[in-house]
PDB file of N, CA and C in Angstrom:
ATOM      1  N   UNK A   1       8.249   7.996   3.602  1.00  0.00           N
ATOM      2  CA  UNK A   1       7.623   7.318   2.507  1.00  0.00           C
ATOM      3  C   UNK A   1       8.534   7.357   1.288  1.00  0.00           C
ATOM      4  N   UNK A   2       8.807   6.256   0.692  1.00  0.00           N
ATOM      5  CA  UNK A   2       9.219   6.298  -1.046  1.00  0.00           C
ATOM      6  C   UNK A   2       8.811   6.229  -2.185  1.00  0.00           C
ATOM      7  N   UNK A   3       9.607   7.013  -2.522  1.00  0.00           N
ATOM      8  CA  UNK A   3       8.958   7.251  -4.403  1.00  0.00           C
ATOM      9  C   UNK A   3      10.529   6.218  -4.834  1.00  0.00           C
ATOM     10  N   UNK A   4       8.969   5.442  -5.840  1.00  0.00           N
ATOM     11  CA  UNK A   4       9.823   4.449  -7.077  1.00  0.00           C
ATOM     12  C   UNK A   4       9.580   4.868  -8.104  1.00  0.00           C
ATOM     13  N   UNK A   5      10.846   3.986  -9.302  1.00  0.00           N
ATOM     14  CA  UNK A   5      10.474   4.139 -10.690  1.00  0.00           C
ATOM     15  C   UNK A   5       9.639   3.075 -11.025  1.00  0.00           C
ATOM     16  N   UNK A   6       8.585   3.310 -12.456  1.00  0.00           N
ATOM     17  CA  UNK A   6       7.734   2.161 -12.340  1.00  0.00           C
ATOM     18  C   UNK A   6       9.005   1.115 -12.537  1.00  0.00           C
ATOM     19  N   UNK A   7      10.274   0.897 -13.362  1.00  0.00           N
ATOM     20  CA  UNK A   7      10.350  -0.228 -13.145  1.00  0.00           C
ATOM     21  C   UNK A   7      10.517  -1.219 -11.937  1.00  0.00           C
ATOM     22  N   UNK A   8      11.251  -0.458 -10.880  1.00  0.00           N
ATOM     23  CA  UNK A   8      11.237  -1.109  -9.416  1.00  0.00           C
ATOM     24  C   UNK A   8      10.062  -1.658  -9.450  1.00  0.00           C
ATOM     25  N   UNK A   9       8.362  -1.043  -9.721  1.00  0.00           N
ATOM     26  CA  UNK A   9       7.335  -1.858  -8.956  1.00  0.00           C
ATOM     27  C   UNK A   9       6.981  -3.037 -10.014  1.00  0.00           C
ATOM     28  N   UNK A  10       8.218  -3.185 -11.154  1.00  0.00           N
ATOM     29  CA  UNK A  10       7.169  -3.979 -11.874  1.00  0.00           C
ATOM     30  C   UNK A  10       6.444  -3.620 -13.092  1.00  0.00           C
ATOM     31  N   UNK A  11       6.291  -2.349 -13.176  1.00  0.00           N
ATOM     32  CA  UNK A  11       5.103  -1.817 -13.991  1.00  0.00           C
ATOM     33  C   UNK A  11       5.782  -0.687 -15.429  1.00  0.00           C
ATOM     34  N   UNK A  12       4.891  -0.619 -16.122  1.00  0.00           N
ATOM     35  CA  UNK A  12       5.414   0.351 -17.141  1.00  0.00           C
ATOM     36  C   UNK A  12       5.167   1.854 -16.742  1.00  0.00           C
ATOM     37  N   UNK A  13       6.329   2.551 -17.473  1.00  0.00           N
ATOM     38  CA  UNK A  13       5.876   4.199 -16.830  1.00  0.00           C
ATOM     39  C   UNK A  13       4.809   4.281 -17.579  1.00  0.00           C
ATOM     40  N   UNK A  14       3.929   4.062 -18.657  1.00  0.00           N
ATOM     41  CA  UNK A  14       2.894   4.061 -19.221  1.00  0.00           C
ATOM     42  C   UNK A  14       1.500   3.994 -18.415  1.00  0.00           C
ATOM     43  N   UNK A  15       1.894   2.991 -17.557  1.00  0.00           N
ATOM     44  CA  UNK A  15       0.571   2.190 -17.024  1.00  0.00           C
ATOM     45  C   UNK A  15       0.471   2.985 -15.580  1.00  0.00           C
ATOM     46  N   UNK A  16       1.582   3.595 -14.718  1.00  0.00           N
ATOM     47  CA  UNK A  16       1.399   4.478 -14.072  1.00  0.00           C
ATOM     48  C   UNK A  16       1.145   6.138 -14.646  1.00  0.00           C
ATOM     49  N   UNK A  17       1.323   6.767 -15.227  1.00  0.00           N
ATOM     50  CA  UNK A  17       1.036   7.509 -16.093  1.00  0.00           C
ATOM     51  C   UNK A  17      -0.639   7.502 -16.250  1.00  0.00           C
ATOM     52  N   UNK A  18      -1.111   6.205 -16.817  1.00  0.00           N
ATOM     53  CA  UNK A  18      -2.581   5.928 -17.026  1.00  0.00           C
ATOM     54  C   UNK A  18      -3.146   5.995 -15.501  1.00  0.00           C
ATOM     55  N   UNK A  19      -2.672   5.379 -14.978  1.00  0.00           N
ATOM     56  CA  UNK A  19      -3.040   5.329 -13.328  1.00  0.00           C
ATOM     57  C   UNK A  19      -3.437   6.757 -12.779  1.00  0.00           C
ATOM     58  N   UNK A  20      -2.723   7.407 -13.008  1.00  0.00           N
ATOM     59  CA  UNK A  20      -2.036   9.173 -11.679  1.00  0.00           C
ATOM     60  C   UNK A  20      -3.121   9.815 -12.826  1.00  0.00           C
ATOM     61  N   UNK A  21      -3.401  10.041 -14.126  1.00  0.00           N
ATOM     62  CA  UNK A  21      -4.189  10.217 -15.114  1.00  0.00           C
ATOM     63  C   UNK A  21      -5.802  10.384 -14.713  1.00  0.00           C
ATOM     64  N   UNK A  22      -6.099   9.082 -13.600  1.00  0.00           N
ATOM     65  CA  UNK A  22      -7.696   8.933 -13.019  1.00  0.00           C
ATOM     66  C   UNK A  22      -7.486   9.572 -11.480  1.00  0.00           C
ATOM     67  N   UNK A  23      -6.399   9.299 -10.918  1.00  0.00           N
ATOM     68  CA  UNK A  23      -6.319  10.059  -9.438  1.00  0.00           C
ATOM     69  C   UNK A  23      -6.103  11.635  -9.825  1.00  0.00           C
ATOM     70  N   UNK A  24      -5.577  12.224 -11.058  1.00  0.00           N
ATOM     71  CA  UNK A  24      -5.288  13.548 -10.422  1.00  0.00           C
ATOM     72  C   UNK A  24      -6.846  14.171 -10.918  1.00  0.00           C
ATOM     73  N   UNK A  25      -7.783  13.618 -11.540  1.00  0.00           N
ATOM     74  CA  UNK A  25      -9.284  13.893 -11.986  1.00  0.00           C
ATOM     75  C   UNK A  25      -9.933  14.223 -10.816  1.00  0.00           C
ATOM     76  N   UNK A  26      -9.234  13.468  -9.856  1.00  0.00           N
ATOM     77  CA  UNK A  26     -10.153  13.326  -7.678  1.00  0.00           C
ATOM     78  C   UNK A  26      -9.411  14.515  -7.148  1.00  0.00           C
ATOM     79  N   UNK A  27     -10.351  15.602  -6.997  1.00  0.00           N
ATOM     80  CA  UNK A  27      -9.295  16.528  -6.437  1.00  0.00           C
ATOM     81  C   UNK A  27      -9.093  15.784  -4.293  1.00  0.00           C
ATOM     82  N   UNK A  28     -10.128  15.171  -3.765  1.00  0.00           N
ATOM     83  CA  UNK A  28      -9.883  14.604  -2.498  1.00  0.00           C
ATOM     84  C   UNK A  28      -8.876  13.688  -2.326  1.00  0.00           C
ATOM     85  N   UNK A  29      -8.134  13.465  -3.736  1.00  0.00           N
ATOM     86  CA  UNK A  29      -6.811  12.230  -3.547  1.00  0.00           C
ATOM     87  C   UNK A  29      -5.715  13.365  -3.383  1.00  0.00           C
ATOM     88  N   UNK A  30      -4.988  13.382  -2.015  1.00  0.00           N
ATOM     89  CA  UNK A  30      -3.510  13.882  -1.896  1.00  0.00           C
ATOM     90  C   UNK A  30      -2.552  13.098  -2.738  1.00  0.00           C
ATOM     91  N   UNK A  31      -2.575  11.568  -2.226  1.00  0.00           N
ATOM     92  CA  UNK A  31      -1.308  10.777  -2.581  1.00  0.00           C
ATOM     93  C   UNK A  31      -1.919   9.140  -2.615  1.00  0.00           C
ATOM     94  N   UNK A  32      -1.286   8.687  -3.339  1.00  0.00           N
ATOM     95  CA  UNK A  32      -1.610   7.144  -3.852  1.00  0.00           C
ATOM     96  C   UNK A  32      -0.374   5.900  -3.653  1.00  0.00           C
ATOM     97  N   UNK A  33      -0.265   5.302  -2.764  1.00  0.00           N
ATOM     98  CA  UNK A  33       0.701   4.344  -2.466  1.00  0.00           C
ATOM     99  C   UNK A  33       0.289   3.091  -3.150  1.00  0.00           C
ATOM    100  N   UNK A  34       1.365   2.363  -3.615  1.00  0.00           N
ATOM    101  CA  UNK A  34       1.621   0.863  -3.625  1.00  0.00           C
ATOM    102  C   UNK A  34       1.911   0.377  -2.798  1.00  0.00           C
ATOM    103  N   UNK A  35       1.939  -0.798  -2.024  1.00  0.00           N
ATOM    104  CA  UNK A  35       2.066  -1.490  -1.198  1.00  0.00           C
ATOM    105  C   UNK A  35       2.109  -3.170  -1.611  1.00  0.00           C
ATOM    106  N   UNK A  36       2.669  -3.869  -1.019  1.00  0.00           N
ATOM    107  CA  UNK A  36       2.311  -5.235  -1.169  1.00  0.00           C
ATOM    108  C   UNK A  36       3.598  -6.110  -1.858  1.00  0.00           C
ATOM    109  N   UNK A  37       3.745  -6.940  -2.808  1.00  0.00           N
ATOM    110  CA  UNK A  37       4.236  -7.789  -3.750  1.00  0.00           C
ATOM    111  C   UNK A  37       5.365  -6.658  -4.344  1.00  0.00           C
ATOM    112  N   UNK A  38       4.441  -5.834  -5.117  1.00  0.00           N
ATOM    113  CA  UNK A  38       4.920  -4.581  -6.044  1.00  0.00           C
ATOM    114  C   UNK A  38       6.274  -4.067  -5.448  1.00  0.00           C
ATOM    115  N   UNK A  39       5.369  -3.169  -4.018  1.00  0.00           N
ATOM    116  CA  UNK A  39       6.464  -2.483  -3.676  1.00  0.00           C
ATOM    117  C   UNK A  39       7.444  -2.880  -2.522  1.00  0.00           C
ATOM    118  N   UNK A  40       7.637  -4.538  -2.434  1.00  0.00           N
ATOM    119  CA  UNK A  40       8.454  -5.161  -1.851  1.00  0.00           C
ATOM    120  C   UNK A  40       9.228  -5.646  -2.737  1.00  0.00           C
ATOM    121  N   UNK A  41       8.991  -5.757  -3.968  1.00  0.00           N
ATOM    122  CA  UNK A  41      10.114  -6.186  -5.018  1.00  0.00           C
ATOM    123  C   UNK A  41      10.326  -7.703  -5.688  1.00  0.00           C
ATOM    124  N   UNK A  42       9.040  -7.977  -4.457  1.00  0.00           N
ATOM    125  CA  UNK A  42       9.009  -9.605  -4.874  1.00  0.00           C
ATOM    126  C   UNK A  42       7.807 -10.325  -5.865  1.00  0.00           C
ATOM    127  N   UNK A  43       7.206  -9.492  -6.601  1.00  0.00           N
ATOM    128  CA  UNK A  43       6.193  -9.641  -7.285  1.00  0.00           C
ATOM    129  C   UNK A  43       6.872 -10.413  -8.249  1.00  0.00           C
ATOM    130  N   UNK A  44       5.250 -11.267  -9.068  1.00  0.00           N
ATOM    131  CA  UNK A  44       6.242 -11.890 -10.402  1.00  0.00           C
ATOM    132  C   UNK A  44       5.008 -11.262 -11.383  1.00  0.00           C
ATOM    133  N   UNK A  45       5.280 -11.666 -12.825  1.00  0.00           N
ATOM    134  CA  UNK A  45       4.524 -11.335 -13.706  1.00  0.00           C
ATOM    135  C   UNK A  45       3.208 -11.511 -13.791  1.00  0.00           C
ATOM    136  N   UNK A  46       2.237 -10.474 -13.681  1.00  0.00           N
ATOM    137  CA  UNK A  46       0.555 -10.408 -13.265  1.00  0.00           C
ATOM    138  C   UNK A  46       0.530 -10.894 -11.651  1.00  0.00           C
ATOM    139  N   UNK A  47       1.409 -10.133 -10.797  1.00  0.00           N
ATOM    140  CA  UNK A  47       0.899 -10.024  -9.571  1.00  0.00           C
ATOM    141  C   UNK A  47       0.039  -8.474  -9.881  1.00  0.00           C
ATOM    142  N   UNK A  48      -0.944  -8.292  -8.931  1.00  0.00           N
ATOM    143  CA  UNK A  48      -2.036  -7.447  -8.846  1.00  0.00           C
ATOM    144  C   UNK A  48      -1.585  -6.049  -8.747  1.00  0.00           C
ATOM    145  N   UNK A  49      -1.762  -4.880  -8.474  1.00  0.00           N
ATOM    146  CA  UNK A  49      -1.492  -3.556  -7.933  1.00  0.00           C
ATOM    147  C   UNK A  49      -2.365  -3.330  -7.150  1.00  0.00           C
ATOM    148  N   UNK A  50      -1.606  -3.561  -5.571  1.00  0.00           N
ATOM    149  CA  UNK A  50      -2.424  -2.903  -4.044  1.00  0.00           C
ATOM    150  C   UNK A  50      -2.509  -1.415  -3.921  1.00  0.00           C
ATOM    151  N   UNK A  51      -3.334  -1.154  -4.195  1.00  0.00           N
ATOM    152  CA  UNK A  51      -3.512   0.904  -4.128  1.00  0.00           C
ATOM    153  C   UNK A  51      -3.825   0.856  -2.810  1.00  0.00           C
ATOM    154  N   UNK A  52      -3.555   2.148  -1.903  1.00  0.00           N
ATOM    155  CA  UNK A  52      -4.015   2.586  -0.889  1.00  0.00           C
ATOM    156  C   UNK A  52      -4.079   4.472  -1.253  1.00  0.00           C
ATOM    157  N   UNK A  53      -5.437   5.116  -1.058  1.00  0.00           N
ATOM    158  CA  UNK A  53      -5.669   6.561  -1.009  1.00  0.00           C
ATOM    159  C   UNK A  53      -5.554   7.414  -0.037  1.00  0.00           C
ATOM    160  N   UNK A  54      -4.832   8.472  -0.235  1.00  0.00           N
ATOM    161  CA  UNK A  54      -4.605   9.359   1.281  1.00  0.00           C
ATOM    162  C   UNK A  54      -5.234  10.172   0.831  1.00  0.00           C
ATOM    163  N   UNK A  55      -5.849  11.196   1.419  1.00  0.00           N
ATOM    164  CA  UNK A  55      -6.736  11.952   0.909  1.00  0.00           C
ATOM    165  C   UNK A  55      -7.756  12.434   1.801  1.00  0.00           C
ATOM    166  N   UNK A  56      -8.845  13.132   1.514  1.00  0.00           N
ATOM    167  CA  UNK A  56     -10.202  13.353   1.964  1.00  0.00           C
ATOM    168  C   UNK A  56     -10.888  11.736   2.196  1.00  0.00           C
ATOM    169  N   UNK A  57     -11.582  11.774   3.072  1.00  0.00           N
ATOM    170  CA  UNK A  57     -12.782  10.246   2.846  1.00  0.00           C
ATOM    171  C   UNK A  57     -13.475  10.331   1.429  1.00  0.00           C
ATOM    172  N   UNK A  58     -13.556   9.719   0.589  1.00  0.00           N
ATOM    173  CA  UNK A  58     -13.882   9.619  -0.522  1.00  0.00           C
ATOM    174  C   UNK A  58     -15.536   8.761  -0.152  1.00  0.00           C
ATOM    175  N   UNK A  59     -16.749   9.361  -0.771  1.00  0.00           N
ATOM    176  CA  UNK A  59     -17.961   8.819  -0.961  1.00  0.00           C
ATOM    177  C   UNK A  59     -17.987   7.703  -1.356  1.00  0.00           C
ATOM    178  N   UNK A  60     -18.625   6.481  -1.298  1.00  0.00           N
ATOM    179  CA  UNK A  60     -18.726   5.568  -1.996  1.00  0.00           C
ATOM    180  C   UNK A  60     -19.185   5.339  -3.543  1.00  0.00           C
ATOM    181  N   UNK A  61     -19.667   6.530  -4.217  1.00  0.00           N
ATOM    182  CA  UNK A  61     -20.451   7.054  -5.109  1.00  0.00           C
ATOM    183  C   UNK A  61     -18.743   6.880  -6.060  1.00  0.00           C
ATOM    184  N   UNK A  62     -17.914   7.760  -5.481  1.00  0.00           N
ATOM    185  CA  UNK A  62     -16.332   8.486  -5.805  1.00  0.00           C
ATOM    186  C   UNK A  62     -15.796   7.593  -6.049  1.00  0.00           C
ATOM    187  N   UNK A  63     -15.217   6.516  -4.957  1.00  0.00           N
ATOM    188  CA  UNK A  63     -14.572   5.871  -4.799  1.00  0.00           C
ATOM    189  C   UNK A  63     -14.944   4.188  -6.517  1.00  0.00           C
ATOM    190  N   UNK A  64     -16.266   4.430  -5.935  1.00  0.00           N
ATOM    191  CA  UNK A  64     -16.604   3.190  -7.395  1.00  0.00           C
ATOM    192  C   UNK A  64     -16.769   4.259  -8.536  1.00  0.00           C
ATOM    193  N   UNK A  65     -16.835   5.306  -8.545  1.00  0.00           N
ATOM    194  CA  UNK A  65     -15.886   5.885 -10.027  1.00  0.00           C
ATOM    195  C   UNK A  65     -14.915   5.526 -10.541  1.00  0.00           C
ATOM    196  N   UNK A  66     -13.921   5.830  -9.507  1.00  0.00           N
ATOM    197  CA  UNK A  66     -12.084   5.561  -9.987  1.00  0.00           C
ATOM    198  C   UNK A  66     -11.974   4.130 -10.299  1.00  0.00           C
ATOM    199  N   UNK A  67     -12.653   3.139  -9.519  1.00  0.00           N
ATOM    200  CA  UNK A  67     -12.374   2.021  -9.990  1.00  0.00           C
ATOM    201  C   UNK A  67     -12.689   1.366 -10.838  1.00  0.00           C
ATOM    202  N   UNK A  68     -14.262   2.421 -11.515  1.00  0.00           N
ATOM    203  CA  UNK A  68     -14.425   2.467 -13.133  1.00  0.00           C
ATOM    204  C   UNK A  68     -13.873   2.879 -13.880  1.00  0.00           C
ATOM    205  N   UNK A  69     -12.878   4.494 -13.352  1.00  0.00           N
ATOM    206  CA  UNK A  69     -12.059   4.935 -14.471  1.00  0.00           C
ATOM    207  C   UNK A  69     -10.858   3.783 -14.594  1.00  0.00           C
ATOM    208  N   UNK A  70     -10.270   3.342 -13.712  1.00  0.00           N
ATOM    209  CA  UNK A  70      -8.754   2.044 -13.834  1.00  0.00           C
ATOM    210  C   UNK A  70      -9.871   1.134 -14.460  1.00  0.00           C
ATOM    211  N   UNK A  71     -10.548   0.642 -14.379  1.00  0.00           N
ATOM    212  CA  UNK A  71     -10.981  -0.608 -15.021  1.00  0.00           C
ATOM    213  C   UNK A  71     -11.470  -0.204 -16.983  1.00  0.00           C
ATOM    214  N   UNK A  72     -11.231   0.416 -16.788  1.00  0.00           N
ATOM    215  CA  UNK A  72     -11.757   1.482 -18.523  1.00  0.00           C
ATOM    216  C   UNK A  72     -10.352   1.693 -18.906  1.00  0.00           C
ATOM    217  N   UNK A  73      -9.225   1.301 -18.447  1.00  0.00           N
ATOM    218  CA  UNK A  73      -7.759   2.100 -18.580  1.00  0.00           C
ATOM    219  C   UNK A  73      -7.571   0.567 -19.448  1.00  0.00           C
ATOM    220  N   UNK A  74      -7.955  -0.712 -19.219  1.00  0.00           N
ATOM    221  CA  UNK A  74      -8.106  -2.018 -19.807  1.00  0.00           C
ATOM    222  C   UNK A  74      -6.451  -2.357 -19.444  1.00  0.00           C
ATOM    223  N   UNK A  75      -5.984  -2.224 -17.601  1.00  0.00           N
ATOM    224  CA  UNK A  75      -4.474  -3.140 -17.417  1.00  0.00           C
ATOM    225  C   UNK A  75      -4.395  -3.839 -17.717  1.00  0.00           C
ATOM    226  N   UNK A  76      -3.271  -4.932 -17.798  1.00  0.00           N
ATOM    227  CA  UNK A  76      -3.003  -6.462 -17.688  1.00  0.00           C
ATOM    228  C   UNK A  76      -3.056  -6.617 -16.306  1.00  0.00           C
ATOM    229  N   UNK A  77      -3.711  -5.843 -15.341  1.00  0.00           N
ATOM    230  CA  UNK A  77      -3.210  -5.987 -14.104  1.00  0.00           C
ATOM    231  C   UNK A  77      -4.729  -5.796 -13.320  1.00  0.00           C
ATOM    232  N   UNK A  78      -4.734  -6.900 -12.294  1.00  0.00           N
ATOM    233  CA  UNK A  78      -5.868  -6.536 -11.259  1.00  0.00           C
ATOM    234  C   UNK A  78      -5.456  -5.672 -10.335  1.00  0.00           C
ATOM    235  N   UNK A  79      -6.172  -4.273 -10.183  1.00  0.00           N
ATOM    236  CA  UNK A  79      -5.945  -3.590  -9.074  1.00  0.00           C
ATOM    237  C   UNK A  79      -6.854  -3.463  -7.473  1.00  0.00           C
ATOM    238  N   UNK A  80      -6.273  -3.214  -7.061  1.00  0.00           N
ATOM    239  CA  UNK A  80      -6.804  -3.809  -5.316  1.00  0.00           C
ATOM    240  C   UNK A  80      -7.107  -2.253  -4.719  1.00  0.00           C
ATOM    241  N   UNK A  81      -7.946  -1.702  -5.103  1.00  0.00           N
ATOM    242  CA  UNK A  81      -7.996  -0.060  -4.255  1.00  0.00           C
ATOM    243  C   UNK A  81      -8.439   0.337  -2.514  1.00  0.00           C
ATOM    244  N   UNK A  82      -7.874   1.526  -2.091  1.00  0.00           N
ATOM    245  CA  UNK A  82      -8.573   1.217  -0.914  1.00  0.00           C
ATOM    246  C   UNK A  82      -8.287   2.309  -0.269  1.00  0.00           C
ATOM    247  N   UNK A  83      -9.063   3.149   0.823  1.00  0.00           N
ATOM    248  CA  UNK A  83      -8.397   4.213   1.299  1.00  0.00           C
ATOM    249  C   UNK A  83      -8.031   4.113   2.415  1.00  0.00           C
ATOM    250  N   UNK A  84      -7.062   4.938   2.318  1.00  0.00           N
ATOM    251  CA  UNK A  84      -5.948   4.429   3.791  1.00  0.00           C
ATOM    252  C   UNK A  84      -6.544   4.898   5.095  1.00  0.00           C
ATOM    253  N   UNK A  85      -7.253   6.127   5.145  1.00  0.00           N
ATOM    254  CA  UNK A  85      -8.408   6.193   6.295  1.00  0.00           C
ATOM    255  C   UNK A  85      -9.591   5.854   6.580  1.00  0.00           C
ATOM    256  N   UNK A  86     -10.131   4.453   5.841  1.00  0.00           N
ATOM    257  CA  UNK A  86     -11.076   3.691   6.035  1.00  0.00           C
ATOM    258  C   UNK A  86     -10.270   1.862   6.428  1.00  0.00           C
ATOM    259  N   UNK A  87      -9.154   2.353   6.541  1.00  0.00           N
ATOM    260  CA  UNK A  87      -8.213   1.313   6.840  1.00  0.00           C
ATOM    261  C   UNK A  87      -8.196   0.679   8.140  1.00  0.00           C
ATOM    262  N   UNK A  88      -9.194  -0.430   8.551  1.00  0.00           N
ATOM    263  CA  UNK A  88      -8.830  -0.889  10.420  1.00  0.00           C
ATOM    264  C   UNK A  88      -7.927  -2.318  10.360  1.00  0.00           C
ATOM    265  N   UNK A  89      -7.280  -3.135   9.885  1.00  0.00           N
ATOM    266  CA  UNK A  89      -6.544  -3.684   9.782  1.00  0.00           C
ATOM    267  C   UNK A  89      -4.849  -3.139  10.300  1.00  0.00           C
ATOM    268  N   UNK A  90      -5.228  -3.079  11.384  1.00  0.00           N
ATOM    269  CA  UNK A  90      -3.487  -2.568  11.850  1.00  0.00           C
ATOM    270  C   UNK A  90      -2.339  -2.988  11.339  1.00  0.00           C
ATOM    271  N   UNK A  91      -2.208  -4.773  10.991  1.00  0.00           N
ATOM    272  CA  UNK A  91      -1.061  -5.091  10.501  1.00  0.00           C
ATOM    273  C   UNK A  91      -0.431  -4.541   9.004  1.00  0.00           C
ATOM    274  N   UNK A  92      -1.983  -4.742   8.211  1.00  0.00           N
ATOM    275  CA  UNK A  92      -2.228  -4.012   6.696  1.00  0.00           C
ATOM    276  C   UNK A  92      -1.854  -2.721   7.106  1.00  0.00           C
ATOM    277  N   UNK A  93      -2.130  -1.799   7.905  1.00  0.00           N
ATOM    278  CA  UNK A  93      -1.764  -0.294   8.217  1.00  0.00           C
ATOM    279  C   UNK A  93      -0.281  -0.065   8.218  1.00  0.00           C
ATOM    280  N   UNK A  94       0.606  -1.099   9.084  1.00  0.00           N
ATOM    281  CA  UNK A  94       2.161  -0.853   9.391  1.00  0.00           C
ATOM    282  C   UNK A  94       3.078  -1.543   8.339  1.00  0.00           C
ATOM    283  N   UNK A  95       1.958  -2.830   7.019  1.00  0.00           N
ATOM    284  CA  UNK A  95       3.084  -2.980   6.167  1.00  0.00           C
ATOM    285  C   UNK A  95       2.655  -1.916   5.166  1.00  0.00           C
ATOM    286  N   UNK A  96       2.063  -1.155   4.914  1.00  0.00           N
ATOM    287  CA  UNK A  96       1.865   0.313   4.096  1.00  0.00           C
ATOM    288  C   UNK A  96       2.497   0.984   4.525  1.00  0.00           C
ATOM    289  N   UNK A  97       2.625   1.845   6.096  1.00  0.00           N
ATOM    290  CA  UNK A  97       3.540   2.389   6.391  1.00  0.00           C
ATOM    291  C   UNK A  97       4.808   2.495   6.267  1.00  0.00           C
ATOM    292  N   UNK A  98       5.071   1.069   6.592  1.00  0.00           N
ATOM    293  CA  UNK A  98       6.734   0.253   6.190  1.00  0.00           C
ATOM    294  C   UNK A  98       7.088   0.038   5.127  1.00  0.00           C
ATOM    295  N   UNK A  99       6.567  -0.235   3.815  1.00  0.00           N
ATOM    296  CA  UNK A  99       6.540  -0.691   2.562  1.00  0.00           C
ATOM    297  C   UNK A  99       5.985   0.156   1.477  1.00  0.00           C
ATOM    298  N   UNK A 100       5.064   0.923   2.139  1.00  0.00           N
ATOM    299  CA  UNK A 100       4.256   2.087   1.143  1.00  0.00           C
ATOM    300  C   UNK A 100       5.690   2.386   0.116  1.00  0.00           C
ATOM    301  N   UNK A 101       4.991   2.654  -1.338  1.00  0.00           N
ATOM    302  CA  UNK A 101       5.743   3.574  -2.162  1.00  0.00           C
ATOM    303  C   UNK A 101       4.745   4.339  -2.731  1.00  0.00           C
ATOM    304  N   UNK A 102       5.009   5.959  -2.899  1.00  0.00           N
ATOM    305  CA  UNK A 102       4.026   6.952  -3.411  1.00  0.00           C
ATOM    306  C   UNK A 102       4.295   6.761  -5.107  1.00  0.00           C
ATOM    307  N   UNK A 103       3.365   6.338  -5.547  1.00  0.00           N
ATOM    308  CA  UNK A 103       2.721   6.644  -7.138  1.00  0.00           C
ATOM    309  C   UNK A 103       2.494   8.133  -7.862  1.00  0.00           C
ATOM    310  N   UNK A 104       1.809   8.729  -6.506  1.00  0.00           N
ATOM    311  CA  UNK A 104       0.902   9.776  -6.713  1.00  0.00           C
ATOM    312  C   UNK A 104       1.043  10.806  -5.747  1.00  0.00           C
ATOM    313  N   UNK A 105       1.343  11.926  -6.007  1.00  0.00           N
ATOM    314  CA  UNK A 105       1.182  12.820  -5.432  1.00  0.00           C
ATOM    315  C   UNK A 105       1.002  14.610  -5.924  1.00  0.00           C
ATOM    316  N   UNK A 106      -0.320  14.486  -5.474  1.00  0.00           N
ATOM    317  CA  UNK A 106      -1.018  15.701  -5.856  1.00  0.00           C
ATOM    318  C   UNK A 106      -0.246  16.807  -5.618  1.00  0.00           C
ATOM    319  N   UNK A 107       0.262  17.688  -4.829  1.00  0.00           N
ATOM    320  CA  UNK A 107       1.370  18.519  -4.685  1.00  0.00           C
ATOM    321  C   UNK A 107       2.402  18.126  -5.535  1.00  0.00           C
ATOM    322  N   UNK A 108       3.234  17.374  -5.999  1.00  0.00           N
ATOM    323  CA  UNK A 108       4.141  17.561  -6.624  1.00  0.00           C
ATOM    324  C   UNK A 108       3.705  17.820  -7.789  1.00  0.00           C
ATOM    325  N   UNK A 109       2.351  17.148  -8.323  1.00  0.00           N
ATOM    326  CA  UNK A 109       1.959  16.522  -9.734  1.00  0.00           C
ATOM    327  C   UNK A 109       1.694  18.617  -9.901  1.00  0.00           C
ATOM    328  N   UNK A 110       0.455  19.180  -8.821  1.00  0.00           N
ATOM    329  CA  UNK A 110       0.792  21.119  -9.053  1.00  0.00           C
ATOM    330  C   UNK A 110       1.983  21.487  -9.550  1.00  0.00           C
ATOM    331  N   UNK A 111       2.779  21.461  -8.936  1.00  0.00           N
ATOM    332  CA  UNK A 111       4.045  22.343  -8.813  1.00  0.00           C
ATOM    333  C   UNK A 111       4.479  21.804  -9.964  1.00  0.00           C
ATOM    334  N   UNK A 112       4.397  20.911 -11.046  1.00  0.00           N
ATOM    335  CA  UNK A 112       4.812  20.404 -11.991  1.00  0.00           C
ATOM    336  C   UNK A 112       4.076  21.709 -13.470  1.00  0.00           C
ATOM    337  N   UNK A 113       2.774  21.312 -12.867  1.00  0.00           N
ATOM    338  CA  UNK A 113       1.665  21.736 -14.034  1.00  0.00           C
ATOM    339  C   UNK A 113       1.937  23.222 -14.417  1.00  0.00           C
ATOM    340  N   UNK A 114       2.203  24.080 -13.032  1.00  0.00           N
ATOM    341  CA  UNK A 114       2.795  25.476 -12.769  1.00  0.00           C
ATOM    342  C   UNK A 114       3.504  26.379 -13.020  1.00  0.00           C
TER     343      UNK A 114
END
C-alpha cells in the first residue's frame, strides 16, 4: 500500500489534516485509503474524495457520524465513504488494492502522539 503527499492526491495538507482529525476520534478506524481519480493522479479540479475504512465493522449509527463529522469540516469536495469490509464489488476491491493510497493510519498517527 502507498502513502502520498496531499499534493499528489490533489488536496491540501490542510484538508487532510481536517480529514485524519474525524478518523482518529473512531478508535475502530485502523487506516483510511483514497482510491479512485485522486489516487490515480488523474483527477481534475472538484473531482470527489473516494474514502475506503479498514478497521473494525463500523455500526451504521458510527459510520453516519463520520460522515457528519466530514460534512461539518464544510470541503470544497464531495466525499464518497465506505468500508472496505462491507466491500462486495470485487473489481472496486482490486482497484483499491492496486491504487489504494493510505491517508490514515492509526498506528503511525500513536507512535507520533508518544
Amino acid at each position: 500500500m502507498k502513502t502520498a503527499t496531499a499534493a499528489k492526491l490533489g488536496l491540501s495538507q490542510t484538508t487532510l489534516d481536517k480529514l485524519n482529525s474525524v478518523f482518529f476520534r473512531h478508535k475502530a478506524i485502523n487506516s483510511v485509503l483514497v482510491y479512485g481519480s485522486r489516487a490515480k493522479g488523474n483527477y481534475r479540479p472538484g473531482s470527489d474524495i473516494d474514502l475506503t475504512i479498514k478497521g473494525d465493522v463500523l455500526e451504521f449509527a458510527e459510520l453516519m457520524q463520520i460522515e457528519d463529522q466530514i460534512d461539518d469540516l464544510f470541503l470544497p469536495y464531495t466525499v464518497d465513504l465506505s468500508q472496505y469490509t462491507q466491500l462486495s464489488n470485487i473489481d472496486l476491491i482490486e482497484h483499491i488494492d492496486r491504487v489504494g493510497v493510505v491517508i490514515y493510519d492509526r498506528d503511525a498517527k500513536e507512535r507520533l502522539l508518544s
